[in-house]
Protein backbone atom coordinates (compact mmCIF):
# COMPACT_ATOMS: atom_id res chain seq x y z
CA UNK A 1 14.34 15.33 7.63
CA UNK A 2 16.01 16.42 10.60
CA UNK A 3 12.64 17.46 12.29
CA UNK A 4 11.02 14.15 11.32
CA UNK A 5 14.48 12.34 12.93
CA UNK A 6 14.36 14.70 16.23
CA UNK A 7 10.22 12.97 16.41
CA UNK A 8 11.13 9.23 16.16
CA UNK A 9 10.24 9.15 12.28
CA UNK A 10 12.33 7.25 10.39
CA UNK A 11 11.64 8.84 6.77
CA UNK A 12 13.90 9.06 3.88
CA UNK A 13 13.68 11.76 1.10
CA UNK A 14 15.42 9.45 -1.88
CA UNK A 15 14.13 8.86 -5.17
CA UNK A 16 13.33 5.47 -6.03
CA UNK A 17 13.59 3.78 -9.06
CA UNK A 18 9.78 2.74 -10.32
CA UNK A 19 11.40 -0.77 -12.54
CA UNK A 20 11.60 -4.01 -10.90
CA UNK A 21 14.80 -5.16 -9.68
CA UNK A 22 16.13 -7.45 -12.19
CA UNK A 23 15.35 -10.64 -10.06
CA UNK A 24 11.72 -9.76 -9.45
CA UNK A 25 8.84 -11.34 -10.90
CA UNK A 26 7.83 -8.58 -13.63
CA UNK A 27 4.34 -8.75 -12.31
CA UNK A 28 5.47 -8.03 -8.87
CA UNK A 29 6.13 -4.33 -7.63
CA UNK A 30 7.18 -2.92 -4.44
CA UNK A 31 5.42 0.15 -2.71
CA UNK A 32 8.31 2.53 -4.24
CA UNK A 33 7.68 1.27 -7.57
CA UNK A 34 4.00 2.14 -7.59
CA UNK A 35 2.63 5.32 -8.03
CA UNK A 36 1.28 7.67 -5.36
CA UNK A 37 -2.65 8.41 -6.43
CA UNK A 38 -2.52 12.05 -5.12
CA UNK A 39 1.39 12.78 -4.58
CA UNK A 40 0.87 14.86 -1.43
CA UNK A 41 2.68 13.68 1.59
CA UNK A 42 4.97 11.01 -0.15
CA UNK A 43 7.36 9.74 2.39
CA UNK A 44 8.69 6.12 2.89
CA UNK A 45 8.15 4.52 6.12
CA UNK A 46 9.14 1.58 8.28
CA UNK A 47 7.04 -0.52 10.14
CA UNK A 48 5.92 -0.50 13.58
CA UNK A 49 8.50 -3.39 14.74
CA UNK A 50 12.09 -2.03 15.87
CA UNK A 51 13.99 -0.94 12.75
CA UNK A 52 17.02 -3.14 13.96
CA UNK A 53 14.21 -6.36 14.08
CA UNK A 54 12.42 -5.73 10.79
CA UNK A 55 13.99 -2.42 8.66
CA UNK A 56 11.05 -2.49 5.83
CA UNK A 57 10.45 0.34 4.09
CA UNK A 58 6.88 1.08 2.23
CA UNK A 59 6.36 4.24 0.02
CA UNK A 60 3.28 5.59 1.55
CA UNK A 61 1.40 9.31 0.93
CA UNK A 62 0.41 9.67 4.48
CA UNK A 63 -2.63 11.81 3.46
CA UNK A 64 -4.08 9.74 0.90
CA UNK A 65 -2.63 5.65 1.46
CA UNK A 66 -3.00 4.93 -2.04
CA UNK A 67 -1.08 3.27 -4.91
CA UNK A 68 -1.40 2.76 -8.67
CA UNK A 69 0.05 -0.04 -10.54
CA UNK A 70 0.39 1.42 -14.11
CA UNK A 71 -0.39 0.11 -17.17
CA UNK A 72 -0.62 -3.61 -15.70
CA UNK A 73 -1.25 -6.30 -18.69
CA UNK A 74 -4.03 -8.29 -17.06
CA UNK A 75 -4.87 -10.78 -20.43
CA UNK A 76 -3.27 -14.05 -18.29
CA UNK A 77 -3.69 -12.65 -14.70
CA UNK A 78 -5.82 -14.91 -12.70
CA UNK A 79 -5.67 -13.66 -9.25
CA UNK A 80 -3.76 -10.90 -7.01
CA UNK A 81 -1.55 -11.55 -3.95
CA UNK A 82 -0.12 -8.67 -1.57
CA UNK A 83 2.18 -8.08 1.61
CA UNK A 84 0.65 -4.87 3.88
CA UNK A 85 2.44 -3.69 7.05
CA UNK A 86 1.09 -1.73 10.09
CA UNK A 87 2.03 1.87 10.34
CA UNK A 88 1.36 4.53 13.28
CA UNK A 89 1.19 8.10 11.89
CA UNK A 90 0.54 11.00 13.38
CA UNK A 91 0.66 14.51 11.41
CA UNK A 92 0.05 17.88 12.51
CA UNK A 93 0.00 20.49 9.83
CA UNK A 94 -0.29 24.07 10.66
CA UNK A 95 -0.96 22.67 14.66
CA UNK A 96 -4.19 20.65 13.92
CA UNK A 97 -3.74 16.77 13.53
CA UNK A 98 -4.43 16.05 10.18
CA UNK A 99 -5.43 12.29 9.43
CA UNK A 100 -6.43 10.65 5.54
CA UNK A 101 -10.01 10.09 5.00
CA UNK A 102 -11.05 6.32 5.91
CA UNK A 103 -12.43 4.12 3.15
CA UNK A 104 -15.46 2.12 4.92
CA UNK A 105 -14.86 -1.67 5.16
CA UNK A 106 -16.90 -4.25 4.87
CA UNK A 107 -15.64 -6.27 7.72
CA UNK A 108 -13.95 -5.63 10.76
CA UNK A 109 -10.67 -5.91 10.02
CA UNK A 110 -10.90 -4.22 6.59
CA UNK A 111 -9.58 -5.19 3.49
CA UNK A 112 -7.08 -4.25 0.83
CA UNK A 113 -9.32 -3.23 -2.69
CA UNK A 114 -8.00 -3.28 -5.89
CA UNK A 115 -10.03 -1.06 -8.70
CA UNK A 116 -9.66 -0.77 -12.48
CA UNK A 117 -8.50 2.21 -13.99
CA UNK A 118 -9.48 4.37 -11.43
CA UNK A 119 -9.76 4.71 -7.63
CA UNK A 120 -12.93 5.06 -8.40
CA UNK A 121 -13.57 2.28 -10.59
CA UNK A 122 -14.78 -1.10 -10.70
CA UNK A 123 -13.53 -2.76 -8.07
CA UNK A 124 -11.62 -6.66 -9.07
CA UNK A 125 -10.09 -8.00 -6.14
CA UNK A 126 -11.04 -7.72 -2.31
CA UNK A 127 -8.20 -8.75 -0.02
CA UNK A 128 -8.91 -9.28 3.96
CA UNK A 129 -6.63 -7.94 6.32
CA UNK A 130 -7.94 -10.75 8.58
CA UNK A 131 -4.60 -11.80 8.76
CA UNK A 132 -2.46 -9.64 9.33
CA UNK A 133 -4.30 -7.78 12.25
CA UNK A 134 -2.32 -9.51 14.76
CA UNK A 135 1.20 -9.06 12.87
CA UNK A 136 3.50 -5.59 13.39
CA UNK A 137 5.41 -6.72 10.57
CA UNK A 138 4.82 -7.56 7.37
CA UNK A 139 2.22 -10.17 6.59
CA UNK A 140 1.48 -11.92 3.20
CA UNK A 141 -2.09 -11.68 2.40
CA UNK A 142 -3.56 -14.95 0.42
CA UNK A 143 -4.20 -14.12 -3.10
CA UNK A 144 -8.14 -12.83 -4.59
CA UNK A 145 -9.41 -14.07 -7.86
CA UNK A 146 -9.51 -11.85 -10.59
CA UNK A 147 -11.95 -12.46 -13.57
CA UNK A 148 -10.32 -12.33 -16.80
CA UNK A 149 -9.93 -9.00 -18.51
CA UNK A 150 -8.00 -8.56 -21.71
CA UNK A 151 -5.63 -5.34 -22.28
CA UNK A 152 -3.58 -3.17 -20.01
CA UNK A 153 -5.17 -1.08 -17.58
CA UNK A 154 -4.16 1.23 -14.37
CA UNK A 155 -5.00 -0.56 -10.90
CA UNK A 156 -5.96 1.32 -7.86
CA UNK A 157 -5.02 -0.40 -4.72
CA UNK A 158 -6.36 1.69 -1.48
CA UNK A 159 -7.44 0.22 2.67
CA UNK A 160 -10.82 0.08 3.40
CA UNK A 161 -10.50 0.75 7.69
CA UNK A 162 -12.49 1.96 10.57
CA UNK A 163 -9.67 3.83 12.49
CA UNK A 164 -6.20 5.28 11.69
CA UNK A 165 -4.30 2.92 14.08
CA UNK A 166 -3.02 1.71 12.73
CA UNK A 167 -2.61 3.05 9.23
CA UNK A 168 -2.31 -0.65 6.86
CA UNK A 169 0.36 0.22 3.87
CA UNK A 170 1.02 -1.87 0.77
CA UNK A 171 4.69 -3.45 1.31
CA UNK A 172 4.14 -5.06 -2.58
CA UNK A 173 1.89 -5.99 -4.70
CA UNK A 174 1.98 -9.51 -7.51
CA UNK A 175 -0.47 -9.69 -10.46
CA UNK A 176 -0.62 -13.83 -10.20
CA UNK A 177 -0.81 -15.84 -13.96
């Protein structure tokens, strides 16, 4: 932690807490209470705005920017709203720059996806990060339908980008009824 203090980044080795703070909607979940999809680089982060002007902090695996929303009961969800945050990261492991694989978009300003079951899998929501291309903080993304699906079932939510700068991360996530 020292190293990554000496280089500017503001990371944090604490263990979070993956249950929603007891005034949270329980559909709602932050970054730290999702799950990493590949657990290799988990760190949490702040956004690119001065930590005195905007000290968010978003659970990200810098090699794989990828979260799973367990065991989410989707029988009266109707839709799926998100906040995402810019991020610049730049690793070097064992001297080379090392930099996540990029999902292709399909516009461009890329979009937030949101799968079923798998990262994989079918994919139920597209979100456009239209919006907050223009924003170094935080920026509310307007919610995507979701058609109806009865049960519980893992969601994948991974960027779709053309380029690493910056890297988009998933401040929280709300399954909308």
């Amino acid at each position: 932690m020292n190293r990554y203090k000496l280089l500017g980044i503001h990371a944090y080795a604490d263990q979070v807490a993956a249950t929603p703070a007891a005034n949270e909607p329980r559909a709602k979940r932050s970054s730290h209470q999702l799950r990493s999809c590949t657990n290799d680089i988990v760190l949490s982060w702040r956004t690119m705005r001065p930590c005195r002007v905007n000290g968010r902090r978003f659970l990200l695996d810098i090699m794989n920017p990828c979260w799973i929303y367990p065991a989410a009961d989707l029988s009266r969800v109707t839709a799926v709203d998100a906040a995402v945050g810019p991020v610049a990261v730049r690793v070097s492991v064992g001297g080379r720059c090392t930099r996540p694989k990029l999902n292709p978009p399909q516009t461009p300003a890329g979009e937030l996806e949101v799968r079923l079951d798998a990262c994989d899998g079918e994919r139920i929501a597209v979100l456009p990060l239209q919006p907050a291309v223009a924003n170094n903080a935080v920026t509310e993304l307007p919610a995507a339908t979701v058609a109806h699906r009865d049960g519980t079932h893992d969601l994948c939510m991974k960027f779709t980008q053309r380029s690493h700068d910056p890297m988009w991360v998933l401040d929280w996530v709300r399954l909308v009824e």
